[in-house]
C-alpha atoms as a PDB file:
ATOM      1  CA  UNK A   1      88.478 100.824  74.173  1.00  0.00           C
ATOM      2  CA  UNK A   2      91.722 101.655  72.857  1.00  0.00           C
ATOM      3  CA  UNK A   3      92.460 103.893  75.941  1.00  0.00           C
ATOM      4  CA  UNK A   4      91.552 101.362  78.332  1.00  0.00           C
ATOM      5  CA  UNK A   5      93.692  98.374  77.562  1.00  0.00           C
ATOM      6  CA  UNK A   6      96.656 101.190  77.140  1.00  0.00           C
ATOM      7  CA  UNK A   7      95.915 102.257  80.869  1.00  0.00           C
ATOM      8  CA  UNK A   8      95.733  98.643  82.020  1.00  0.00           C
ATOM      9  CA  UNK A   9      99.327  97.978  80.164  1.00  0.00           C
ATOM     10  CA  UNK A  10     100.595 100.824  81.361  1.00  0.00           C
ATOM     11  CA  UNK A  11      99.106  99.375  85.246  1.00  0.00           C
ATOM     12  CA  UNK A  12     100.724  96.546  84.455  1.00  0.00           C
ATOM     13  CA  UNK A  13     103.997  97.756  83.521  1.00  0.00           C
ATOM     14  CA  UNK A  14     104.087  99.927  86.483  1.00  0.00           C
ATOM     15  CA  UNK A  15     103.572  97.258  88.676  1.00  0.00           C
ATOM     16  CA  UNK A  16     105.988  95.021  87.635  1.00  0.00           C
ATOM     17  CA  UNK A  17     108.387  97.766  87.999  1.00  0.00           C
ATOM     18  CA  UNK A  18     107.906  97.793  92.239  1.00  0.00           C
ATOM     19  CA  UNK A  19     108.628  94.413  94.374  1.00  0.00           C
ATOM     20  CA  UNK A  20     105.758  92.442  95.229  1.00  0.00           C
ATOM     21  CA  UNK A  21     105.826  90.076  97.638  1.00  0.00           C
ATOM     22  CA  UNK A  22     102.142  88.397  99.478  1.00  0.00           C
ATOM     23  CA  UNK A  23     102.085  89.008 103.648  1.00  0.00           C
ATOM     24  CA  UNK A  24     100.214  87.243 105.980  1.00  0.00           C
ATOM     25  CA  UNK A  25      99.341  88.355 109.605  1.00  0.00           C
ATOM     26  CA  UNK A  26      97.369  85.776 112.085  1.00  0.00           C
ATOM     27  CA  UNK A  27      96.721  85.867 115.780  1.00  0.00           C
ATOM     28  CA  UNK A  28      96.948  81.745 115.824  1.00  0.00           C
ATOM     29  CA  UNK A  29      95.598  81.563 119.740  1.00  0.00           C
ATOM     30  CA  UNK A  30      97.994  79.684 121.431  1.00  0.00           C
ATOM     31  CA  UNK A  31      99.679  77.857 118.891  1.00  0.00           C
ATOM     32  CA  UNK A  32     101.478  75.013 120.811  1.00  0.00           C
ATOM     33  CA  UNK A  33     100.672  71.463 121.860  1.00  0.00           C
ATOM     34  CA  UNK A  34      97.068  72.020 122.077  1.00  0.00           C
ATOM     35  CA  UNK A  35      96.182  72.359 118.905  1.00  0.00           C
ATOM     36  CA  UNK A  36      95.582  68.817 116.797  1.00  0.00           C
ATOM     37  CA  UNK A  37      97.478  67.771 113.360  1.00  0.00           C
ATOM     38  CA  UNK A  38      94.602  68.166 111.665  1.00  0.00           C
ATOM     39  CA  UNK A  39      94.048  71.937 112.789  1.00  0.00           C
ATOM     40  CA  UNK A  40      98.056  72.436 111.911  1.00  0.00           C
ATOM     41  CA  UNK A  41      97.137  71.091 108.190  1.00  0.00           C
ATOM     42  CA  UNK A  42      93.976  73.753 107.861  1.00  0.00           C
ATOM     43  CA  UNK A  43      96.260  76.269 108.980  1.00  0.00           C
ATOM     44  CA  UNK A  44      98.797  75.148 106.240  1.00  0.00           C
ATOM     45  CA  UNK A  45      95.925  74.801 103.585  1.00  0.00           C
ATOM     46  CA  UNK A  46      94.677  78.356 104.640  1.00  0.00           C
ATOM     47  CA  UNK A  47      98.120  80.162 104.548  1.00  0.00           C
ATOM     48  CA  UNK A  48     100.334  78.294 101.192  1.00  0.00           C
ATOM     49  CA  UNK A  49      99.458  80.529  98.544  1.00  0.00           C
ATOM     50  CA  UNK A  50     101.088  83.239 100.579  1.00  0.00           C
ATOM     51  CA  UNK A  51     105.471  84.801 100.645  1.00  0.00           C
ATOM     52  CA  UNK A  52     105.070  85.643 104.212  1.00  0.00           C
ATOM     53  CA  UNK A  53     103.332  84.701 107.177  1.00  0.00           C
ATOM     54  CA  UNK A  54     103.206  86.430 110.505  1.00  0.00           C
ATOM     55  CA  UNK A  55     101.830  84.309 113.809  1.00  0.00           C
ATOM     56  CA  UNK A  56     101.137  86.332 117.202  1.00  0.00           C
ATOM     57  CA  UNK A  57     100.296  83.979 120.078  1.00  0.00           C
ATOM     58  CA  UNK A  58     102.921  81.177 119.538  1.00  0.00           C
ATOM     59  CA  UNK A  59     102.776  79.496 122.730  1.00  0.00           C
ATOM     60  CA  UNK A  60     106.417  80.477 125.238  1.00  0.00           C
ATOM     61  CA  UNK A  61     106.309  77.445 126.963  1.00  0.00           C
ATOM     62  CA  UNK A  62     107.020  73.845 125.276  1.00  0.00           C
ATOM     63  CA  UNK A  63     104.666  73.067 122.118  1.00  0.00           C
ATOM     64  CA  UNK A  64     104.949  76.287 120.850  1.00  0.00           C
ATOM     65  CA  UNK A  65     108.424  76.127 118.767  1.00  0.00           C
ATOM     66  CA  UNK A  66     107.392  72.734 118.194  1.00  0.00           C
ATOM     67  CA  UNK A  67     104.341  74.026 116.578  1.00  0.00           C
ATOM     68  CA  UNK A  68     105.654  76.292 114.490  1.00  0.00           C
ATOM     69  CA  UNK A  69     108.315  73.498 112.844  1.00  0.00           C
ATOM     70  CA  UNK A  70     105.598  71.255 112.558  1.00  0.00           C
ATOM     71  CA  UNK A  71     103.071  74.020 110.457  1.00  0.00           C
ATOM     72  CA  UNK A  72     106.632  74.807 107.969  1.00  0.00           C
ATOM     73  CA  UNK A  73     106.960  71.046 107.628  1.00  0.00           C
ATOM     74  CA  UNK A  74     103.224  70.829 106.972  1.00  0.00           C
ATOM     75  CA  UNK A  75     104.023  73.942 104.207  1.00  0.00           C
ATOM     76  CA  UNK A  76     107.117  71.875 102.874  1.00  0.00           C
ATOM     77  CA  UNK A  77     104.504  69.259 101.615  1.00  0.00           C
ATOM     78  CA  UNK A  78     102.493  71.716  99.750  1.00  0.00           C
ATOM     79  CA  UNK A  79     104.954  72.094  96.881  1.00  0.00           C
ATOM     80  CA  UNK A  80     107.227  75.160  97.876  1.00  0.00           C
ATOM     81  CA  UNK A  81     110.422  75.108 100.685  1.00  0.00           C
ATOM     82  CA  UNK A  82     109.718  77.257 103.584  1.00  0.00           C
ATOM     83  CA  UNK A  83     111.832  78.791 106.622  1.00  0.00           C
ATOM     84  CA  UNK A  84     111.159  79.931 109.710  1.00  0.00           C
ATOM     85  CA  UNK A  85     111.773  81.754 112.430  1.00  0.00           C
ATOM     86  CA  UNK A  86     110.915  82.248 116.628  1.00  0.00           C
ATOM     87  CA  UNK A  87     111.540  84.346 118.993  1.00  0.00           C
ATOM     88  CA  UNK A  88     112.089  84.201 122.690  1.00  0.00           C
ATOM     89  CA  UNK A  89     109.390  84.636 124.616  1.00  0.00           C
ATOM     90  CA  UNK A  90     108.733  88.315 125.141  1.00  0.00           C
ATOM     91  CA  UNK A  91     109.912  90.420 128.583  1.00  0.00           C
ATOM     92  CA  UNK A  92     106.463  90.412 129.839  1.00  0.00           C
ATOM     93  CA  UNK A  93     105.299  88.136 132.866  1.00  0.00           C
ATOM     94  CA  UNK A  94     105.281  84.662 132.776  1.00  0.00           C
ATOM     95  CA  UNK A  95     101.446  84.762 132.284  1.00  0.00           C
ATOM     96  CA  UNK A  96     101.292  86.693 129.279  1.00  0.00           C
ATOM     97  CA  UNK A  97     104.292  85.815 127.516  1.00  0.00           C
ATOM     98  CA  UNK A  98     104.702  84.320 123.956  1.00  0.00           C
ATOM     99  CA  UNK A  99     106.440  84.169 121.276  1.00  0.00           C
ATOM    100  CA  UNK A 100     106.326  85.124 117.913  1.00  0.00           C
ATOM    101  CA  UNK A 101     106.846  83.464 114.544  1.00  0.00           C
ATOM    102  CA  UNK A 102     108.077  84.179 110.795  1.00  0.00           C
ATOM    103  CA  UNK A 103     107.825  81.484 108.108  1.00  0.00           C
ATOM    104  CA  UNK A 104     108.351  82.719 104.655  1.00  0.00           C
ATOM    105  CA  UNK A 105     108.841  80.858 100.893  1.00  0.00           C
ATOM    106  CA  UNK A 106     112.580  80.855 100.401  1.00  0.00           C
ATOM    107  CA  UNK A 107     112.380  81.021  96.538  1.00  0.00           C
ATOM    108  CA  UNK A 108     110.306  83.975  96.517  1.00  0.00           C
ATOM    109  CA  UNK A 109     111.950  86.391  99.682  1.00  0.00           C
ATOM    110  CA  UNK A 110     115.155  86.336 101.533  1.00  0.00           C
ATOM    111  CA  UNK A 111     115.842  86.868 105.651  1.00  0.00           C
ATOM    112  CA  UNK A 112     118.215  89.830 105.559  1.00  0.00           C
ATOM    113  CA  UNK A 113     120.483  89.098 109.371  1.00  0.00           C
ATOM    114  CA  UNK A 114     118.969  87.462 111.892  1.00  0.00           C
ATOM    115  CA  UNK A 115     114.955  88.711 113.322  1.00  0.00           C
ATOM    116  CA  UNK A 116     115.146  90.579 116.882  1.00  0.00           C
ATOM    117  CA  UNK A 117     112.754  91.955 119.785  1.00  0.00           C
ATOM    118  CA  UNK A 118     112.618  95.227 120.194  1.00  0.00           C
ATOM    119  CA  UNK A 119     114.787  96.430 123.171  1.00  0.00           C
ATOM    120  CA  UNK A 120     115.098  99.836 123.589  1.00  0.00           C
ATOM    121  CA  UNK A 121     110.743  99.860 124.525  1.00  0.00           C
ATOM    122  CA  UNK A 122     110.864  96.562 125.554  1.00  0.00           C
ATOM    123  CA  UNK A 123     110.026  97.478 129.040  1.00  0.00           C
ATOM    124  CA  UNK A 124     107.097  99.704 128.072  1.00  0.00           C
ATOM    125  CA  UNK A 125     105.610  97.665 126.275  1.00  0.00           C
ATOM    126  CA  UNK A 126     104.429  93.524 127.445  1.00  0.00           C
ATOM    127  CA  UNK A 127     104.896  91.589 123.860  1.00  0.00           C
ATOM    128  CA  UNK A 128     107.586  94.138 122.395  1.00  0.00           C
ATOM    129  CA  UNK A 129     107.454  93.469 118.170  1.00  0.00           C
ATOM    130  CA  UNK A 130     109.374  91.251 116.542  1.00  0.00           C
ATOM    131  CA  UNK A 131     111.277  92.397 113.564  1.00  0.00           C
ATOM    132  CA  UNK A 132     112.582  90.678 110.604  1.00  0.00           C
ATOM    133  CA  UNK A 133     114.238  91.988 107.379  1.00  0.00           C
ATOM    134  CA  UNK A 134     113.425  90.568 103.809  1.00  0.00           C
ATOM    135  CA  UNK A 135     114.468  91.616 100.540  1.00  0.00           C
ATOM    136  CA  UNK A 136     112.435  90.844  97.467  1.00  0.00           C
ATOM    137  CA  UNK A 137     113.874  91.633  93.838  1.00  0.00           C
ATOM    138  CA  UNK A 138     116.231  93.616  95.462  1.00  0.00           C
ATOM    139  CA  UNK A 139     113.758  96.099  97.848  1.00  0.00           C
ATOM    140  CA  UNK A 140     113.938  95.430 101.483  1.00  0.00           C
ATOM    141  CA  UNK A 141     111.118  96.019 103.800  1.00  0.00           C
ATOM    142  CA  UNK A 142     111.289  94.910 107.716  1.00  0.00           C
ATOM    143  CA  UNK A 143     108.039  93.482 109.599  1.00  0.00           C
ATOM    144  CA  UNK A 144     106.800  94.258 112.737  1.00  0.00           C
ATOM    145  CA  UNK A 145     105.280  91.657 114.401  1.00  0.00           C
ATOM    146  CA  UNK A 146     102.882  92.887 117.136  1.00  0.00           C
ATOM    147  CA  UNK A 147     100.698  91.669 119.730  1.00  0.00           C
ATOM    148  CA  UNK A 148      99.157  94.242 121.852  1.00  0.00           C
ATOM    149  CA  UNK A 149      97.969  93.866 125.765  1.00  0.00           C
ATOM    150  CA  UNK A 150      94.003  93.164 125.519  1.00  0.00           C
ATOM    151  CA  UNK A 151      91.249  96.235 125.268  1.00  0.00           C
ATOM    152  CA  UNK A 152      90.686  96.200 128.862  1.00  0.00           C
ATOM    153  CA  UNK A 153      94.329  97.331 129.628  1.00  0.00           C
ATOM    154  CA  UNK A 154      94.578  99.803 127.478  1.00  0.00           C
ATOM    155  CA  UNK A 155      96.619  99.125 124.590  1.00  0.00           C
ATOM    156  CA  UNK A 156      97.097 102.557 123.116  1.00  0.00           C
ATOM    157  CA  UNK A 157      99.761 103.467 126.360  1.00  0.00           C
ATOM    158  CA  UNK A 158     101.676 100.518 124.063  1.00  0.00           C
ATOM    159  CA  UNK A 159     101.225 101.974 120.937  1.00  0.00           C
ATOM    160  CA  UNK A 160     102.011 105.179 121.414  1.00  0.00           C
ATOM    161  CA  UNK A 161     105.335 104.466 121.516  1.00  0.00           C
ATOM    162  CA  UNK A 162     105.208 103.141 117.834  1.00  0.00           C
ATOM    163  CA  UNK A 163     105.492 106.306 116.421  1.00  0.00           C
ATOM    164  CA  UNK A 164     109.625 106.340 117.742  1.00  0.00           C
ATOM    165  CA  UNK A 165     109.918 103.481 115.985  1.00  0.00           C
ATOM    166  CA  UNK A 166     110.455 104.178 112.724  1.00  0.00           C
ATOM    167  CA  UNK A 167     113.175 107.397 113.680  1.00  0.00           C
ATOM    168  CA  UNK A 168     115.087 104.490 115.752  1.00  0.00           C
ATOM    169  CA  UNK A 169     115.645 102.586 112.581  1.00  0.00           C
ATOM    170  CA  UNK A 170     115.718 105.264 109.489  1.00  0.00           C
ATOM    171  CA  UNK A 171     117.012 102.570 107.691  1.00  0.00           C
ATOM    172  CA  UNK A 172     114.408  99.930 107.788  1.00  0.00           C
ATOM    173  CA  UNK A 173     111.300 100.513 105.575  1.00  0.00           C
ATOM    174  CA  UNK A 174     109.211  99.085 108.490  1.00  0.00           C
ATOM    175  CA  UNK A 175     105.233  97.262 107.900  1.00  0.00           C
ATOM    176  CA  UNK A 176     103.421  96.691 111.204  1.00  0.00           C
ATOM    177  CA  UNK A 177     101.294  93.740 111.653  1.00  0.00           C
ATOM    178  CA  UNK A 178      99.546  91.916 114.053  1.00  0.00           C
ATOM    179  CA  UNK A 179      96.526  92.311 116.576  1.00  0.00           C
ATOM    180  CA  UNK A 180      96.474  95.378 118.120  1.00  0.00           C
ATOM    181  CA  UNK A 181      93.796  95.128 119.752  1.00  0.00           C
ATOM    182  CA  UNK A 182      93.032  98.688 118.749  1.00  0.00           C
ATOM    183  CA  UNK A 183      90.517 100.051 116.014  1.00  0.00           C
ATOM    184  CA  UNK A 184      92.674 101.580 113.375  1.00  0.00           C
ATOM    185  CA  UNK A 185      90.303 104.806 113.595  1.00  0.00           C
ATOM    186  CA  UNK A 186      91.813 105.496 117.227  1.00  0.00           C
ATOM    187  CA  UNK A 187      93.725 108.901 118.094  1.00  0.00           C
ATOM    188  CA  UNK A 188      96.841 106.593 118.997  1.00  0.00           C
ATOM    189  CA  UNK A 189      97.829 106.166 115.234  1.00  0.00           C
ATOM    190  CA  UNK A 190      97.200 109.686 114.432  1.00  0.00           C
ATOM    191  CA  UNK A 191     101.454 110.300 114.588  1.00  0.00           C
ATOM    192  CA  UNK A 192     101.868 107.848 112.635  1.00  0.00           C
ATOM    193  CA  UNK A 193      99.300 108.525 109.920  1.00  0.00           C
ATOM    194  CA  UNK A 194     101.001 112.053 109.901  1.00  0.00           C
ATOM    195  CA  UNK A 195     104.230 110.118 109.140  1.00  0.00           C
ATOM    196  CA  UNK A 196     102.376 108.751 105.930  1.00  0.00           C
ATOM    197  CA  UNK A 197     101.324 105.478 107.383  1.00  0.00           C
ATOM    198  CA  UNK A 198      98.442 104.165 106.369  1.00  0.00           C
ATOM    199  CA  UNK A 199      96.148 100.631 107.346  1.00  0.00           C
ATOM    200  CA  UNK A 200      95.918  98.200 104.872  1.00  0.00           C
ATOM    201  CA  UNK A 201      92.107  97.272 106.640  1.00  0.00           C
ATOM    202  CA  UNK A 202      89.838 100.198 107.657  1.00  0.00           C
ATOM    203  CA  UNK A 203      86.413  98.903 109.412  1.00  0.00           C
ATOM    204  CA  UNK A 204      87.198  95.613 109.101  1.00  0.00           C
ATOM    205  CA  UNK A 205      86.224  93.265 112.358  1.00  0.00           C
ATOM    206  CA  UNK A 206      89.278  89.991 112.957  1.00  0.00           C
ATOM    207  CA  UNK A 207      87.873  88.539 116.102  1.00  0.00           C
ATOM    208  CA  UNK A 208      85.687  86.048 116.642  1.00  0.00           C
ATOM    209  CA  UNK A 209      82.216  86.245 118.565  1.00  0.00           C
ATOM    210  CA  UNK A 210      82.065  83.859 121.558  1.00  0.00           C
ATOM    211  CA  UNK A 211      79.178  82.489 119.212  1.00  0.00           C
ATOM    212  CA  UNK A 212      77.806  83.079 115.527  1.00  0.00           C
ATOM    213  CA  UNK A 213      74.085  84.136 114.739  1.00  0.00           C
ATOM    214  CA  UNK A 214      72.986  85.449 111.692  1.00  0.00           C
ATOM    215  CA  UNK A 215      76.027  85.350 110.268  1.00  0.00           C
ATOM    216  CA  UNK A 216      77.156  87.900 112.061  1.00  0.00           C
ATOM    217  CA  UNK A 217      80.737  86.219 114.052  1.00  0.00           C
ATOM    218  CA  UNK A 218      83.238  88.967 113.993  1.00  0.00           C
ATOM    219  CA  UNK A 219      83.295  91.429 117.070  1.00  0.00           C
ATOM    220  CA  UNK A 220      86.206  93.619 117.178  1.00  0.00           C
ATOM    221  CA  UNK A 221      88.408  95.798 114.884  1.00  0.00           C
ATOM    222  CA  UNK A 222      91.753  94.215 115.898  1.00  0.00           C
ATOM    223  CA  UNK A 223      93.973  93.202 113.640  1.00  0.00           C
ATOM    224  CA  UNK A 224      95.520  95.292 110.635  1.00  0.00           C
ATOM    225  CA  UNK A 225      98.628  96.063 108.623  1.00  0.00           C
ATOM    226  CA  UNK A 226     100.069  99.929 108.688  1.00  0.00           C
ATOM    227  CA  UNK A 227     102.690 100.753 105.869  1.00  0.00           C
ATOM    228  CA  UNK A 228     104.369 103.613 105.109  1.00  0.00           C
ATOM    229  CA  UNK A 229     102.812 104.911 101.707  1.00  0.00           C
ATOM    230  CA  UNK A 230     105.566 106.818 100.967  1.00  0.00           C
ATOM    231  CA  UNK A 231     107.836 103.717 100.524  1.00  0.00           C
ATOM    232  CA  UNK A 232     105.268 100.855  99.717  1.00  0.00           C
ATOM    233  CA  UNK A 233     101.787 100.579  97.538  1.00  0.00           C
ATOM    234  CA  UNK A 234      99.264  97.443  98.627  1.00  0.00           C
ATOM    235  CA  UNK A 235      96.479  95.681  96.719  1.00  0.00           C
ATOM    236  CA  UNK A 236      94.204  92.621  97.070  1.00  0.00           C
ATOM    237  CA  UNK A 237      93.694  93.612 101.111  1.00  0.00           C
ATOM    238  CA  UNK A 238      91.613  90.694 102.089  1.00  0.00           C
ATOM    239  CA  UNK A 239      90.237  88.987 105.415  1.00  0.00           C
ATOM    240  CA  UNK A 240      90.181  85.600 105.193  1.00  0.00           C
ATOM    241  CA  UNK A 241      86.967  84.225 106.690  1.00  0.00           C
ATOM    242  CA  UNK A 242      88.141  81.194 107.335  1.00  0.00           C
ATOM    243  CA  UNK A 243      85.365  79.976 109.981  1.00  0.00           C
ATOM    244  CA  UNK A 244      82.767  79.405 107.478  1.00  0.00           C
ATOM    245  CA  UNK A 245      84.855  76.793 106.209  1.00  0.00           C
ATOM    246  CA  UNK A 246      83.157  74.609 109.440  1.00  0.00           C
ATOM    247  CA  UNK A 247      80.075  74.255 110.123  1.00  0.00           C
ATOM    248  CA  UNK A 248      80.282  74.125 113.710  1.00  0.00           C
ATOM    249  CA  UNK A 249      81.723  77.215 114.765  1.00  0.00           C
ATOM    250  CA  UNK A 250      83.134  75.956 117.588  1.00  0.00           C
ATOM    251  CA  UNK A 251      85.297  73.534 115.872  1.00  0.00           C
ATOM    252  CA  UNK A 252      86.189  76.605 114.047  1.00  0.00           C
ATOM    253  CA  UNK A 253      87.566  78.269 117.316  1.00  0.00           C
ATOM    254  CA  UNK A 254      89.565  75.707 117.898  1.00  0.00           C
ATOM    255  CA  UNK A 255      91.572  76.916 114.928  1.00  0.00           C
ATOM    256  CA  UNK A 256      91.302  80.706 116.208  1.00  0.00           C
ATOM    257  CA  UNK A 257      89.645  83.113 117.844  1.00  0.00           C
ATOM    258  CA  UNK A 258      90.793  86.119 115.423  1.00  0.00           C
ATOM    259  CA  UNK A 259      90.638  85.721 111.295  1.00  0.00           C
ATOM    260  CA  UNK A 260      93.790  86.158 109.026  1.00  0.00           C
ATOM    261  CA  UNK A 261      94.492  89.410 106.555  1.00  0.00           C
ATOM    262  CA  UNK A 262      96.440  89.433 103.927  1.00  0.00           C
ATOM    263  CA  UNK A 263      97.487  92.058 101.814  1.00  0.00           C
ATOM    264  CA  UNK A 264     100.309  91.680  98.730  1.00  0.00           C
ATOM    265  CA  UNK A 265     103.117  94.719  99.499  1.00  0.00           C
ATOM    266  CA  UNK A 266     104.030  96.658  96.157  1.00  0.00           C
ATOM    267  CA  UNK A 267     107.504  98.212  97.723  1.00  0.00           C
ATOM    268  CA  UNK A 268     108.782 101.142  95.492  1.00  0.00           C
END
């Protein structure tokens, strides 16, 4: 007995030692004009008790920006001050274009200079990531916000190029996120797992079904989180099932066609 609650202090104590800081990652489905007040509130409800959020899919054209101020002022409400940031709308075509978002607690993390697009790949690849810097008790780590082009196009001629990333910026302690619309069991991510990467999900289905039976809703192994273990621990992984909060899942759809994961970052 005695050992036990000596390994849990000790758990404790080296935990509190490492930065820890809550991440969320969300394909929102064209977040923009479209989607009601009363879907931005759910999404606000579903996303307060986290430091960080990440949003793929923010609409390019007008609504989408406007969207995004209107979920932070939506967070504002819920008791903490929040921040955000867009991007431009990424160098694909004007069909598949969009922008991505940041919104983040400013009493728990800071922005460290000003979030950017990738440029040196952005030509390779349609949505090119979105980076921003944060620093938590003093550890910085930089997101990479992703959104890859759909299954049937192939997305691993995208990803592949991920594994340059992090020897382009050997400063930046870099966390992907976002739909990749890859399994993280694919060949693609083998150079990075030999880079210590790891995913913070492993079998876990994000999208939604066109239609749930059985319980059964999710489809696709999409969406994940891939950290460098070298640099940064994680616990309390979690997918947020957030469509059995509706009884009709179509109304739930409206909200999303993909689920949220969260994961809280331990940086060492």
């Amino acid at each position: 007995m005695k050992l036990k609650i000596l390994q849990i202090l000790l758990l404790t104590l080296t935990t509190s030692l490492h930065a820890q800081v809550k991440i969320l990652t969300w394909n929102v489905e064209n977040l923009g004009s479209s989607k009601s007040d009363s879907t931005i509130t759910y999404i606000a409800n579903t996303v307060k008790d986290y430091d960080i959020i990440a949003l793929q899919e923010v609409v390019a054209g007008y609504g989408g920006a406007q969207a995004v101020a209107k979920l932070a002022d939506e967070l504002d409400r819920k008791g903490a001050k929040w921040d955000y940031a867009i991007s431009d709308p990424t160098s694909s075509s004007v069909y598949k274009t969009e922008r991505y978002a940041f919104i983040w607690k400013t009493v728990k993390v800071r922005l460290v200079n000003k979030p950017w697009l990738e440029k040196k790949y952005g030509l390779l690849i349609d949505r090119e990531p979105y980076y921003a810097t944060f620093e938590y008790n003093k550890k910085q780590f930089t997101l990479a916000n992703f959104h890859a082009i759909t299954k049937s196009k192939q997305p691993e001629t995208e990803i592949k190029h991920f594994k340059n990333l992090p020897g382009q910026y050997p400063n930046l302690n870099i966390v992907f996120v976002g739909d990749f619309n890859c399994p993280e069991s694919h060949t693609v991510f083998n150079p990075l797992k030999k880079m210590g990467y790891k995913p913070a999900f492993e079998n876990q289905k994000t999208s939604l079904k066109k239609k749930c039976e059985n319980n059964n809703c999710l489809s696709n192994e999409f969406d994940n989180i891939w950290y460098n273990s070298g640099k940064i621990g994680v616990r309390n992984a979690k997918a947020i099932h957030f469509y059995k909060d509706f009884k009709d899942f179509a109304k739930a759809k409206e909200v999303s066609d993909h689920i949220p994961l969260t994961t809280e970052l331990i940086i060492k």
